[in-house]
Each structure stands twice: as C-alpha cells, then as structure tokens.
C-alpha atoms as a PDB file:
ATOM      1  CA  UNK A   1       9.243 -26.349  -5.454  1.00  0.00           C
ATOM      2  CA  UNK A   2       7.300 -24.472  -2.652  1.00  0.00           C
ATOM      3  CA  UNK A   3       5.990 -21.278  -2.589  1.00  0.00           C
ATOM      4  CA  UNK A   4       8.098 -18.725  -0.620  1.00  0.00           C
ATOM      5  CA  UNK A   5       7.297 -15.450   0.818  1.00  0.00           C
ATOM      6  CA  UNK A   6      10.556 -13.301   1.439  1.00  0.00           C
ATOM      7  CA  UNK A   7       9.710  -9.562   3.689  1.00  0.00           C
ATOM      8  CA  UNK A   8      12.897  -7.750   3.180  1.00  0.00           C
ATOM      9  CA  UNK A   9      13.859  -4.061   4.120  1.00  0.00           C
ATOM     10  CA  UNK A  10      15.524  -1.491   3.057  1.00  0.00           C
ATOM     11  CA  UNK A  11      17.113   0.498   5.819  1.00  0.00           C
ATOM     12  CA  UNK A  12      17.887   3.712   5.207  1.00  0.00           C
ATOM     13  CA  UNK A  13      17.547   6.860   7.423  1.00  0.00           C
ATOM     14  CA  UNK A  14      14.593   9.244   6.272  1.00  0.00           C
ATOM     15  CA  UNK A  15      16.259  11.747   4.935  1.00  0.00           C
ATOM     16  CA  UNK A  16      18.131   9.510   2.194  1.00  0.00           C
ATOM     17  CA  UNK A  17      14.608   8.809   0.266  1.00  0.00           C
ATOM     18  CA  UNK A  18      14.848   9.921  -3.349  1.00  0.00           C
ATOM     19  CA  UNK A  19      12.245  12.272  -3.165  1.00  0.00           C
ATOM     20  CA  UNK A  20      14.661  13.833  -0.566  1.00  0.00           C
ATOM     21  CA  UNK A  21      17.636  14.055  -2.772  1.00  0.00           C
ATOM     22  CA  UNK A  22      17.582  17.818  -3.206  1.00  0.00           C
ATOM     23  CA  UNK A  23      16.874  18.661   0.333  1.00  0.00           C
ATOM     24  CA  UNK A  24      19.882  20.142   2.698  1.00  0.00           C
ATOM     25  CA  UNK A  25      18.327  18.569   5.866  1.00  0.00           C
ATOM     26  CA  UNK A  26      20.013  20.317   9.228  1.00  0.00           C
ATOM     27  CA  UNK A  27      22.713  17.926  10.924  1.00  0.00           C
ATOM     28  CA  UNK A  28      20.177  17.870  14.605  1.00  0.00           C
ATOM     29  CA  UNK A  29      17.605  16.254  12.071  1.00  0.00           C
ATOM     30  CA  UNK A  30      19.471  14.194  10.050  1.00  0.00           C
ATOM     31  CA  UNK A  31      21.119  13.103  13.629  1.00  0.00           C
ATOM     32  CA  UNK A  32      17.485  12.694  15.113  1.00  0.00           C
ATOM     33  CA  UNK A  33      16.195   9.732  11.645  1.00  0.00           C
ATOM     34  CA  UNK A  34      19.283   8.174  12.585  1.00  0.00           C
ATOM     35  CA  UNK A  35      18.190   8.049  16.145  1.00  0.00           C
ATOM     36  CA  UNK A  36      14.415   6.567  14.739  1.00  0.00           C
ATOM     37  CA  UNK A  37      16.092   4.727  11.870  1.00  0.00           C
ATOM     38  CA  UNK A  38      17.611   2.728  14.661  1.00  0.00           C
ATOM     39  CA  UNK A  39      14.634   2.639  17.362  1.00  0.00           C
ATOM     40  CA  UNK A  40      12.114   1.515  14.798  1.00  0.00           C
ATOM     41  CA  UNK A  41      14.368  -0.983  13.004  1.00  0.00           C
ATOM     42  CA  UNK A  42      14.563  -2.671  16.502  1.00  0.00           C
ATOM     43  CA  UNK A  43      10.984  -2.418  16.398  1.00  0.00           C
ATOM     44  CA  UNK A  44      10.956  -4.338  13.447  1.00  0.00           C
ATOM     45  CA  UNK A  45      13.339  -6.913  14.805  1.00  0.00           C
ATOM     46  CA  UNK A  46      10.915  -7.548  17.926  1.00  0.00           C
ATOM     47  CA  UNK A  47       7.674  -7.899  15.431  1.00  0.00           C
ATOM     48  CA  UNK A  48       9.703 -10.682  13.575  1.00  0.00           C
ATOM     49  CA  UNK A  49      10.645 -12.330  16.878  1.00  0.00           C
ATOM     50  CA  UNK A  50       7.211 -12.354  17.903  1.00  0.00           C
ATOM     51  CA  UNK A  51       6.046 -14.412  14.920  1.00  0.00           C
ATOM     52  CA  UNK A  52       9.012 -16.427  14.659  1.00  0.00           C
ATOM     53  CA  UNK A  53      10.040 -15.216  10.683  1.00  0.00           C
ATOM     54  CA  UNK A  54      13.299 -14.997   9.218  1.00  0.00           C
ATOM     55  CA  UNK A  55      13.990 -11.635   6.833  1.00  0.00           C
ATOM     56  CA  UNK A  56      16.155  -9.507   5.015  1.00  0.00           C
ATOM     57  CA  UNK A  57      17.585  -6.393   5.455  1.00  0.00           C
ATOM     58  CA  UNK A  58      19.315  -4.723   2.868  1.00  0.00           C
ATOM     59  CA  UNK A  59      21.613  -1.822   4.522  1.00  0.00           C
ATOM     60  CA  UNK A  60      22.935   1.179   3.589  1.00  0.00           C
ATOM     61  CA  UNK A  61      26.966   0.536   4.203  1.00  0.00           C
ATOM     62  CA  UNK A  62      27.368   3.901   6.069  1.00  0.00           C
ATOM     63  CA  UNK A  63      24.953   2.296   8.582  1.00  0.00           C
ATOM     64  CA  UNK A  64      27.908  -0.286   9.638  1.00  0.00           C
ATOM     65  CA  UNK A  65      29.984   2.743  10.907  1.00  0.00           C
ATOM     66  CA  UNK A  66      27.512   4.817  12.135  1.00  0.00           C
ATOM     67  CA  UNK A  67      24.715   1.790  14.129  1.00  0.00           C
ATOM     68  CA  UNK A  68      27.207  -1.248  14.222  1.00  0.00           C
ATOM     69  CA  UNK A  69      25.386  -2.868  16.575  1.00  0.00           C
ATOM     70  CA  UNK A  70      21.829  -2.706  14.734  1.00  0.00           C
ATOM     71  CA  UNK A  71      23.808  -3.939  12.256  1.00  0.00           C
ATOM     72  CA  UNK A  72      25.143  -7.152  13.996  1.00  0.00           C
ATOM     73  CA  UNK A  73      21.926  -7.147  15.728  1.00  0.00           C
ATOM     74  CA  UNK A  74      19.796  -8.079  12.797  1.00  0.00           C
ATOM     75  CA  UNK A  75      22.759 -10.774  11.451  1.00  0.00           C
ATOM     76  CA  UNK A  76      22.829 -12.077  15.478  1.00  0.00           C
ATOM     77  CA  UNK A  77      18.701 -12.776  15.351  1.00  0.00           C
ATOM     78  CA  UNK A  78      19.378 -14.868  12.383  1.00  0.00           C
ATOM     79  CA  UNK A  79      18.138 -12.606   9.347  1.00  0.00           C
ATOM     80  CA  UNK A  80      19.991 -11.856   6.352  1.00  0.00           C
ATOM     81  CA  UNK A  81      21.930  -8.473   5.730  1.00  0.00           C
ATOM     82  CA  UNK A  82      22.592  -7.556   2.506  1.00  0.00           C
ATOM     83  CA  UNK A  83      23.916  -4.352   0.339  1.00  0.00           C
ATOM     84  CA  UNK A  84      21.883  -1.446  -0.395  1.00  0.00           C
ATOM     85  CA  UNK A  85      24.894   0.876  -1.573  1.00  0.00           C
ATOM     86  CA  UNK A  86      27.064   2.944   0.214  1.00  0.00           C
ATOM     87  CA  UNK A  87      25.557   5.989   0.486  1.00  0.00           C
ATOM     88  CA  UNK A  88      21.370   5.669  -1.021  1.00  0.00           C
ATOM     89  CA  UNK A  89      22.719   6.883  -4.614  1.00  0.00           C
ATOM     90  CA  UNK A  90      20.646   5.524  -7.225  1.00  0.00           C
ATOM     91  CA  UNK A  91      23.007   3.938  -9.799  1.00  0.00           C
ATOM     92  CA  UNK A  92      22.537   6.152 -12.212  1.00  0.00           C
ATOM     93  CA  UNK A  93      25.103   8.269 -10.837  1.00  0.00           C
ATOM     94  CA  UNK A  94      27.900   6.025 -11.494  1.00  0.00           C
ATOM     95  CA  UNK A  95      30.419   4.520 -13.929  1.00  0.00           C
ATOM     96  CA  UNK A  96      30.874   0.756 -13.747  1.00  0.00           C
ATOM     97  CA  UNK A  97      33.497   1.783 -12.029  1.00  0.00           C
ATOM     98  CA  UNK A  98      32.599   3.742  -9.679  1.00  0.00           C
ATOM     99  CA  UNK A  99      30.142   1.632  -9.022  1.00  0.00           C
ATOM    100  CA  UNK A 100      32.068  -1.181  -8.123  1.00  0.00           C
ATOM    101  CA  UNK A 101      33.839   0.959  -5.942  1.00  0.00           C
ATOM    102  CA  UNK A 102      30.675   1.996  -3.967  1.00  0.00           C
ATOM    103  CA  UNK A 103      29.745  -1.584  -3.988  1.00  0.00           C
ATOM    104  CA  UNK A 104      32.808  -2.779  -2.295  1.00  0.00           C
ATOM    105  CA  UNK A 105      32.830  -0.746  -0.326  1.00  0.00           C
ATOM    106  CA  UNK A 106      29.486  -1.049   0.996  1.00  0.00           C
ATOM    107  CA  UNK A 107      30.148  -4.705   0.928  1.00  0.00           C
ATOM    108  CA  UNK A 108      33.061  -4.961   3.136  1.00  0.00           C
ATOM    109  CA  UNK A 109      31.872  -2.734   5.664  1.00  0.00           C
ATOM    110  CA  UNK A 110      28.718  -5.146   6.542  1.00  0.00           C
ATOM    111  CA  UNK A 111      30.908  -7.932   6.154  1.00  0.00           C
ATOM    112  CA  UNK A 112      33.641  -6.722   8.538  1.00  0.00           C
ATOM    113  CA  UNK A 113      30.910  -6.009  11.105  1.00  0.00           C
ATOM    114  CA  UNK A 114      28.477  -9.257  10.777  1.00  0.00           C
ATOM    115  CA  UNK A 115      32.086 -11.546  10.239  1.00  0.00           C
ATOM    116  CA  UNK A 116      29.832 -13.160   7.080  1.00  0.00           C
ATOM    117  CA  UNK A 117      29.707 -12.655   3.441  1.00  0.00           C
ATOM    118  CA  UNK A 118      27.143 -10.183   1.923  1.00  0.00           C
ATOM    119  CA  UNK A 119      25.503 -11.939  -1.338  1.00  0.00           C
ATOM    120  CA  UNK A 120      22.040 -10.246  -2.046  1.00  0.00           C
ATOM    121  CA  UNK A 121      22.005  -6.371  -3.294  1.00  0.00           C
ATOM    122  CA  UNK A 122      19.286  -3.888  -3.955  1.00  0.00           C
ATOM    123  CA  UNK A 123      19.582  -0.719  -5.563  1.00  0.00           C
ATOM    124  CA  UNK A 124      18.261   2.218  -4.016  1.00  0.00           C
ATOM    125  CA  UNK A 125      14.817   3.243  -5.559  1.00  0.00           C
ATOM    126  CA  UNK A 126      15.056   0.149  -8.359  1.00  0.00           C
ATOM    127  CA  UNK A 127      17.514   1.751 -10.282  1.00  0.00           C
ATOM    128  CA  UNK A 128      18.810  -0.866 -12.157  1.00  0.00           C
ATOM    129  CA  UNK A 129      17.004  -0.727 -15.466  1.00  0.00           C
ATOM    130  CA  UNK A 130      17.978  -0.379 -18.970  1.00  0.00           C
ATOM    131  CA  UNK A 131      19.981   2.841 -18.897  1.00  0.00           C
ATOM    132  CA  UNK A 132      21.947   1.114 -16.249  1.00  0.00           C
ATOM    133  CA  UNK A 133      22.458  -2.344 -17.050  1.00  0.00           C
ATOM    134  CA  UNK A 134      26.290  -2.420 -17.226  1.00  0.00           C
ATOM    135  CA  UNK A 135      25.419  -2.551 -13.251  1.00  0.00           C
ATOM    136  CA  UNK A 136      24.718  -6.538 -13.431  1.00  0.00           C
ATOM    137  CA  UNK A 137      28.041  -7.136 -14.940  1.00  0.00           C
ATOM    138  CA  UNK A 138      29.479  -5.170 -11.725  1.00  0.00           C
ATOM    139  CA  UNK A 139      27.310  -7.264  -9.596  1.00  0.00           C
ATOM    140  CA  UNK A 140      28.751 -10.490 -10.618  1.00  0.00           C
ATOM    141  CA  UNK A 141      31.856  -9.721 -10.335  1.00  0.00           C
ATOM    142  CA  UNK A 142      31.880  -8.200  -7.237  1.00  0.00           C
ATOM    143  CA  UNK A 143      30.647 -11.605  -5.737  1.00  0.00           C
ATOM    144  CA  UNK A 144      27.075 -11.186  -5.285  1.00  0.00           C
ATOM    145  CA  UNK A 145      24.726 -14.409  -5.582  1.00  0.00           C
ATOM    146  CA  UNK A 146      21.669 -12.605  -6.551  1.00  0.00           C
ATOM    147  CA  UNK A 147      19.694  -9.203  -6.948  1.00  0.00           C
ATOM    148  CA  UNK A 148      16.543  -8.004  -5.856  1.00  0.00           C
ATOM    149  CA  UNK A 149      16.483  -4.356  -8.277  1.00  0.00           C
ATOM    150  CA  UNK A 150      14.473  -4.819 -11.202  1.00  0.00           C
ATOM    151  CA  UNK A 151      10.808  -3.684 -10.426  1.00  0.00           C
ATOM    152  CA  UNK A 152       8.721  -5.256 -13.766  1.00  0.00           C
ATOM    153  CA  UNK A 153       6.233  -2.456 -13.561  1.00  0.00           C
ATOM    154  CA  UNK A 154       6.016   1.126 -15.791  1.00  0.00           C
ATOM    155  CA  UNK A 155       6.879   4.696 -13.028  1.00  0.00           C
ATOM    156  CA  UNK A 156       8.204   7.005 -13.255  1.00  0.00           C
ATOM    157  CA  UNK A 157      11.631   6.825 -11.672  1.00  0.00           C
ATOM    158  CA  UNK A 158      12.141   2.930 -11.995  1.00  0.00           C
ATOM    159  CA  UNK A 159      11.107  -0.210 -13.577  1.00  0.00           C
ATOM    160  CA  UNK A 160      11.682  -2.414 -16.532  1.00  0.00           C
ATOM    161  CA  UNK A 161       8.370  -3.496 -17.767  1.00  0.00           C
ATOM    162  CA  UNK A 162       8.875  -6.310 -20.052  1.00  0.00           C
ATOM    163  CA  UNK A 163      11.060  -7.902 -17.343  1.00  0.00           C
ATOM    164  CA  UNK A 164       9.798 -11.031 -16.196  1.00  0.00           C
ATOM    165  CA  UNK A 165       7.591 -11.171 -13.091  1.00  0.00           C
ATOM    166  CA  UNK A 166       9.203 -14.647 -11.158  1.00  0.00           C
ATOM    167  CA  UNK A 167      12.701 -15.177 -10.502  1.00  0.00           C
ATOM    168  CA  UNK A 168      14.842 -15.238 -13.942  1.00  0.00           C
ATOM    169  CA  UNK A 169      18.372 -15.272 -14.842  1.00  0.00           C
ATOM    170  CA  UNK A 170      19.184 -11.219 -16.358  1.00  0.00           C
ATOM    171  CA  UNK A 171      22.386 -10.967 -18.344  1.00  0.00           C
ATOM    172  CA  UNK A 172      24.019  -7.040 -18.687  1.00  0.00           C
ATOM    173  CA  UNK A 173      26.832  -6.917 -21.353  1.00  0.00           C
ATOM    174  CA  UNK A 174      27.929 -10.382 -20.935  1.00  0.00           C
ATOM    175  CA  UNK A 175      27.274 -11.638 -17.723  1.00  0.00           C
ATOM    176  CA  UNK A 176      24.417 -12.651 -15.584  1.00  0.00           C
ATOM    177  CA  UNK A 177      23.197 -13.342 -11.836  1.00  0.00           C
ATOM    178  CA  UNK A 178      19.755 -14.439 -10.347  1.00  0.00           C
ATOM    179  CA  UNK A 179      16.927 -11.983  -9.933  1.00  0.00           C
ATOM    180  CA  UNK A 180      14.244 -12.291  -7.525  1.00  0.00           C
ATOM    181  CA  UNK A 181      11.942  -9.367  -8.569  1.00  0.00           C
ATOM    182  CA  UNK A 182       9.255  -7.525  -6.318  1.00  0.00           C
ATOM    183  CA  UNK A 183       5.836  -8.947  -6.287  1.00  0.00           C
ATOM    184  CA  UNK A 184       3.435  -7.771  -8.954  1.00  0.00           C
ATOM    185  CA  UNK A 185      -0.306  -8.508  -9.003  1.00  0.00           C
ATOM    186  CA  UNK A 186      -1.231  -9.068 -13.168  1.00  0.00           C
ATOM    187  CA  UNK A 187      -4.631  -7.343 -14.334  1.00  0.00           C
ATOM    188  CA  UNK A 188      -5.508  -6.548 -17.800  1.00  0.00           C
ATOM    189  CA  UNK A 189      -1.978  -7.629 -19.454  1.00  0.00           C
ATOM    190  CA  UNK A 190      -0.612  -5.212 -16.365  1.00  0.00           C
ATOM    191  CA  UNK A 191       1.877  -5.462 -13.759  1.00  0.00           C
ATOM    192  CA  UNK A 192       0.229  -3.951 -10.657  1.00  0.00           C
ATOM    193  CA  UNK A 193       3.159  -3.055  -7.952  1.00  0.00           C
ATOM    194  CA  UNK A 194       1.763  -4.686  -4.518  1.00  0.00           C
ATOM    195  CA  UNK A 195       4.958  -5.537  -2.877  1.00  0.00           C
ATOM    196  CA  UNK A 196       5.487  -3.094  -0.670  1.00  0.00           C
ATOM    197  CA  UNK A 197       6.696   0.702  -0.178  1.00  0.00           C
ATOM    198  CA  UNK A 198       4.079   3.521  -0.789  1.00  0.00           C
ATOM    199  CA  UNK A 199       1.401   0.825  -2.182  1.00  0.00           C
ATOM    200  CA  UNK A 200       1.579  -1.435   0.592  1.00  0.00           C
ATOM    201  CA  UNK A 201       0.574   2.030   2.347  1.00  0.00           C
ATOM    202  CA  UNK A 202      -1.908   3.273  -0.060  1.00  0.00           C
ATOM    203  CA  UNK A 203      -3.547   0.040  -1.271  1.00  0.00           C
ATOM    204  CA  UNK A 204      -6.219  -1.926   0.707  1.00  0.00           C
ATOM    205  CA  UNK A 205      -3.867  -5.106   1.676  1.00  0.00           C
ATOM    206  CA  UNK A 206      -6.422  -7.187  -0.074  1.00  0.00           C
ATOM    207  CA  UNK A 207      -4.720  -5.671  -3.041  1.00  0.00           C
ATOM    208  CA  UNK A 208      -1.659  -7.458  -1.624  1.00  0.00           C
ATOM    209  CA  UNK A 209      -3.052 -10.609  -0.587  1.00  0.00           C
ATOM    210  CA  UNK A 210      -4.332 -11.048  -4.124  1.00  0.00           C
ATOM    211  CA  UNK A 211      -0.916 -10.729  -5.481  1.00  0.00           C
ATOM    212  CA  UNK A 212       0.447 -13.161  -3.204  1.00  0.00           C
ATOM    213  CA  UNK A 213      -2.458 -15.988  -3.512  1.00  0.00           C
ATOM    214  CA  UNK A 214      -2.155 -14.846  -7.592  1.00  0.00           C
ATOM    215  CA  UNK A 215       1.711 -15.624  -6.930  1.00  0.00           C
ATOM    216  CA  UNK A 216       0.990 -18.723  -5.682  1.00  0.00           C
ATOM    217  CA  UNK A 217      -0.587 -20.186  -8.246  1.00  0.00           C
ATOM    218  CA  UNK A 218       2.229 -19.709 -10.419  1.00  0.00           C
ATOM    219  CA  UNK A 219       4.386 -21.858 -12.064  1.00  0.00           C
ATOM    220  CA  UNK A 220       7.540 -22.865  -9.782  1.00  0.00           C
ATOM    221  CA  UNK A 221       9.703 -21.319  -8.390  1.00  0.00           C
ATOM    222  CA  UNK A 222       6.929 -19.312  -6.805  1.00  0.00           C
ATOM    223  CA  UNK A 223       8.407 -16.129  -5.028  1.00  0.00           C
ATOM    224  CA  UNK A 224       6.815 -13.341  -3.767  1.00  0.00           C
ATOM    225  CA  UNK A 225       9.580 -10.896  -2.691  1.00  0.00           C
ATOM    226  CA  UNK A 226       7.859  -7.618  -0.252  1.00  0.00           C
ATOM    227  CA  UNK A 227      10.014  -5.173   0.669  1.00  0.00           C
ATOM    228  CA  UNK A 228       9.455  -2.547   3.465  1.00  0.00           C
ATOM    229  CA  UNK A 229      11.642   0.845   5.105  1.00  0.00           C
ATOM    230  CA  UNK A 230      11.617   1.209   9.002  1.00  0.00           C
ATOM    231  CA  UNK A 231      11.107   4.939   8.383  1.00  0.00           C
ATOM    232  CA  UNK A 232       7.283   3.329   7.172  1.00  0.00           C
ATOM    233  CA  UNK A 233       7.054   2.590  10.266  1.00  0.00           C
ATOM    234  CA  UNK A 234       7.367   6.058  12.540  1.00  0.00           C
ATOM    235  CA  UNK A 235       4.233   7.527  12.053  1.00  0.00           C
ATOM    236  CA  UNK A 236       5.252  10.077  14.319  1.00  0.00           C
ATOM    237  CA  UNK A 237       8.878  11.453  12.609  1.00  0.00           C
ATOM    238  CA  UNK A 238       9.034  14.809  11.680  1.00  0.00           C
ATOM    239  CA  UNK A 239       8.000  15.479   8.361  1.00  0.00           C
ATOM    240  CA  UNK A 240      10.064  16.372   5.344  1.00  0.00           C
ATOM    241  CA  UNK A 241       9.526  19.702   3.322  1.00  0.00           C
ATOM    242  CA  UNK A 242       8.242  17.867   0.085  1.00  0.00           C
ATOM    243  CA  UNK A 243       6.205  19.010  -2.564  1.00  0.00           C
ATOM    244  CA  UNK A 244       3.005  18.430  -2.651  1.00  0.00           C
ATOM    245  CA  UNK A 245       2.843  15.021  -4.606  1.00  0.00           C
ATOM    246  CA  UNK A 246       6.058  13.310  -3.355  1.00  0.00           C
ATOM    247  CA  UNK A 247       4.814  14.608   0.724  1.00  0.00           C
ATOM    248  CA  UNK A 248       1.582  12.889  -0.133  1.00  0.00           C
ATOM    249  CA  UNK A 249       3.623   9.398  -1.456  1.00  0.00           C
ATOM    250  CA  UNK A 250       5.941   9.311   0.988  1.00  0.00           C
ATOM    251  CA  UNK A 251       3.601   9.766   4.269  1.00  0.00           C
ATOM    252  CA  UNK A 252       0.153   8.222   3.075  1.00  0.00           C
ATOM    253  CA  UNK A 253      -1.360   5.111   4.977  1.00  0.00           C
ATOM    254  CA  UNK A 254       1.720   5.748   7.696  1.00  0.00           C
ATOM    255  CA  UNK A 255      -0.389   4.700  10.363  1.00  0.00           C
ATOM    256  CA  UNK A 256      -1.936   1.238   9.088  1.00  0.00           C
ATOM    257  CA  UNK A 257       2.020  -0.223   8.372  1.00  0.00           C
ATOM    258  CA  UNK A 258       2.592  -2.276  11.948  1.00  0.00           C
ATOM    259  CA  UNK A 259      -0.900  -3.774  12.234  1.00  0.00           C
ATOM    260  CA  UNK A 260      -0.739  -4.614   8.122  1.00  0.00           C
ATOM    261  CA  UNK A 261       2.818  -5.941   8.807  1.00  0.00           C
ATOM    262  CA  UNK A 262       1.518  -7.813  12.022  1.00  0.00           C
ATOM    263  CA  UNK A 263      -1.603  -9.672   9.858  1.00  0.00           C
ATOM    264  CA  UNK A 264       0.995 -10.789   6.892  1.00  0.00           C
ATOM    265  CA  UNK A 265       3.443 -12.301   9.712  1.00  0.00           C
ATOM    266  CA  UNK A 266       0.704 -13.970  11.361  1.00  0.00           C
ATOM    267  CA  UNK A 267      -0.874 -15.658   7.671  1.00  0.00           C
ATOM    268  CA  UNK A 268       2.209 -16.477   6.047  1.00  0.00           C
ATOM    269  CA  UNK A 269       5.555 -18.044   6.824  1.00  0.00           C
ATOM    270  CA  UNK A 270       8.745 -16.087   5.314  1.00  0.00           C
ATOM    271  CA  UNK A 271      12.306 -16.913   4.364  1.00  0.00           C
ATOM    272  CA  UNK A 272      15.351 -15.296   3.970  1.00  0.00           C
ATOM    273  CA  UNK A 273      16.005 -14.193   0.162  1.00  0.00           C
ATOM    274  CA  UNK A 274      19.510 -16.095   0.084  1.00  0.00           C
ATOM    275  CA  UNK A 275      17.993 -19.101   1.221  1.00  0.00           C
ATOM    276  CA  UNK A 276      15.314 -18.973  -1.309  1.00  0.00           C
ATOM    277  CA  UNK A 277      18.010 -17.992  -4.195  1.00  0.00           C
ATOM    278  CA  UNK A 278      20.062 -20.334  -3.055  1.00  0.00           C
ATOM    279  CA  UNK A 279      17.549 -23.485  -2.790  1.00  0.00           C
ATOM    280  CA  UNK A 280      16.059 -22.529  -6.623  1.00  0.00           C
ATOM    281  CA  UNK A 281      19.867 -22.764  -7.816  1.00  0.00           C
ATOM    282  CA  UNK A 282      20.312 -25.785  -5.729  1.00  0.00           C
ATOM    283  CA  UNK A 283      16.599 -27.262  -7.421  1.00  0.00           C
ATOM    284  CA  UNK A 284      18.217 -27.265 -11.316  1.00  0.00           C
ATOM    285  CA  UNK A 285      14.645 -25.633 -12.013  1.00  0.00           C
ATOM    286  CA  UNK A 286      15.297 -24.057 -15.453  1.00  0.00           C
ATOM    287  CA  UNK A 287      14.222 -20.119 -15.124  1.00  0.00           C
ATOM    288  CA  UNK A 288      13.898 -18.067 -17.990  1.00  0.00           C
ATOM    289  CA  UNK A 289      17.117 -15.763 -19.247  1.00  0.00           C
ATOM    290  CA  UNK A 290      16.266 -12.072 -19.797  1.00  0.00           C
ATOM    291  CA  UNK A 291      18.899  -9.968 -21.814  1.00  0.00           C
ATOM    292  CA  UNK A 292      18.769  -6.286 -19.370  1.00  0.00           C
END
C-alpha cells in the first residue's frame, strides 16, 4: 500500500478547549468564537481549495444546530465530517451509556444536516485510554467504521503509550474497530507527539517533517494522521483567562499556523481518513490487534 497523509480538524469553538473547562465565559464571548469558529473554519476551507486536498473535520454535534451551513459547507467541498461528541466532554464523564447517548446524538445531527452517514469519531482531548475503554465497545455499536482517539504518547491528560503507533485493530471489552492513531516521531525507544495541536505550534516543523518522512518508511499501511483546530488559526481572538502554563500551551507559535499549514499542503498530497480506513480494510493487509 501507499503512504497516506490525512490533515483532519477538530472544530470546536474556543471556549470548549479543556484547559477551558472551568471557565464561565460571558454569552457576548462565547457568541463572538462562534462567530471566528465559523470565519476561520471557512478560512480553512479556502486554503484546502487552493491546493486542491481533501480533509477531515471532526465536529462538535451542537455545531449542526448552531452553523448548519459550515457544516454542509465542508461535506458540499467534498471533505469528510465526522463526530467529535456532542458537547467537547471528554469521555471520562460518561457511562457507556451515556455515552452512547451523546454519541447518537451527535451522530444524527451531522447526518441529518450533510444527508450522509458519519463513520469516523474523535474524542475530545484523546480521551479514550485505558480508564475509558468500555468507549470502543460503544463505538462499534453505534456504527462507526473507525477512530482516530488513542494518542500513543505519555501527558498528562491523554495517551496510551504502549499503543501501537500505525493503524491497528483495538478491542474494549469484547469488541473492536480500526484505529488510525496521530502521528508520532520515535527517538530513543520514545513516541514524540508531532501531529499537530500545541506541537505543531511549538515545534520547528522540521520536527514534523521528520515524523512524516520517518512515517514513511514504515511498514504498510503507512498513515500519518495530523490533526489541527480553526481556533489555531485566529491569532487575533481574544484571549482566555488561563493560568499561566495552560495560556502559554494554548496560544504559543499562533502566528506561524497558516504559512506552516500552507508549506505541508503544498509538499504533500492528503486524503480523507474514511477513504484511507476504508482502502486498508478493503487491502486484507493484516494490522496488529491491541487489547485497550
């Protein structure tokens, strides 16, 4: 099989980010990311356009009822949309059923707007890991093809570090679904993060490039899965009242994301990540199995 590059987003307003979670943000500025959320995710959409690459957008469900037409916008240019919960609640929060609710819910909603099925998911901030692995059961059985949550790195809110580092079959309790994981970049028997987020921001991109030409040269299926937020992209938003560590995470290398963005689209050519999880099923390439 080929290599494939897959840049996917998570789109979420600003003031859903975890480090967030214990802010009470006014209504005007919630009101005003949404307004940004929307004009820089359009952004986005032109930037793809312009290099002529296919992505994936994984979408808060709220986001159908609120920006429909973003929403049938991004299906309309011919990228994928997939599930990234309801409401931004890591999965930690729930019950396997509640979860189920919250993914069905999420689900439908894109679905009833884009008039396609939803088949790829990703948990907001990584969180499905070991405390939470009754979550791929829920995933199967809700339908999806294939998840993009488990980060195979050590931090300290996410990640499974054992996990493997191409795309592998994970089982929960007793059932499974594909995984396509984020890119890491190995050095000294140690997963180095490089697909995106705050160390796409903070890291030279060589960092990134090395993971991706390391990535290549890896045994088939060779994926290398990015992932972005629009909100990385508004250098100018107002900034949240963080603490000192998480302000610093959240806001550094701002500036350098659309010309970074702009050099990867212009070196590499990128798929969708249901067409890539759907071509390594259709391949019969044996992955390995990984018990969550």
């Amino acid at each position: 099989m080929e290599q494939f590059n897959v840049a996917s987003f998570d789109v979420e307003e600003h003031h859903r980010i975890e480090a967030a979670t214990a802010l009470n943000c006014s209504p005007e500025l919630k009101q005003d990311y949404a307004r940004r959320m929307e004009h820089t995710t359009r952004q986005l959409l032109d930037q793809l356009a312009d290099a002529k690459a296919k992505a994936t957008f994984y979408i808060v469900g709220q986001i159908a009822h609120t920006h429909p037409g973003l929403v049938r916008d991004i299906h309309a240019a011919g990228h994928e949309v997939g599930s990234h919960s309801w409401d931004h609640r890591r999965v930690h929060h729930f019950t396997p059923e509640s979860f189920r609710d919250d993914l069905l819910r999420s689900k439908h909603a894109l679905e009833d707007v884009i008039g396609s099925p939803v088949v790829g998911f990703r948990a907001p901030t990584f969180s499905v890991m070991r405390q939470t692995n009754w979550a791929i059961d829920v995933l199967a059985e809700c339908g999806f093809e294939y998840d993009s949550s488990i980060f195979p790195v050590r931090h300290d809110r996410y990640g499974v570090p054992d996990a493997p580092r191409s795309p592998f079959w994970v089982t929960g309790h007793s059932r499974e679904i594909l995984e396509l994981p984020p890119l890491t970049y190995r050095v000294m028997n140690f997963n180095l993060p490089v697909a995106g987020g705050g160390y796409f921001r903070l890291f030279p991109l060589g960092v990134m490039r090395a993971g991706l030409s390391q990535n290549a040269r890896s045994l088939p299926p060779a994926v290398a899965m990015l992932y972005f937020h629009p909100w990385e992209f508004d250098p100018e938003q107002p900034r949240l009242p963080l603490k000192r560590l998480a302000r610093w995470r959240t806001y550094v290398g701002m500036h350098r994301t659309t010309a970074r963005l702009n050099s990867l689209l212009r070196d590499r050519e990128f798929s969708r990540a249901v067409d890539v999880a759907r071509a390594i099923k259709a391949s019969g390439v044996e992955l390995p199995h990984f018990q969550l």
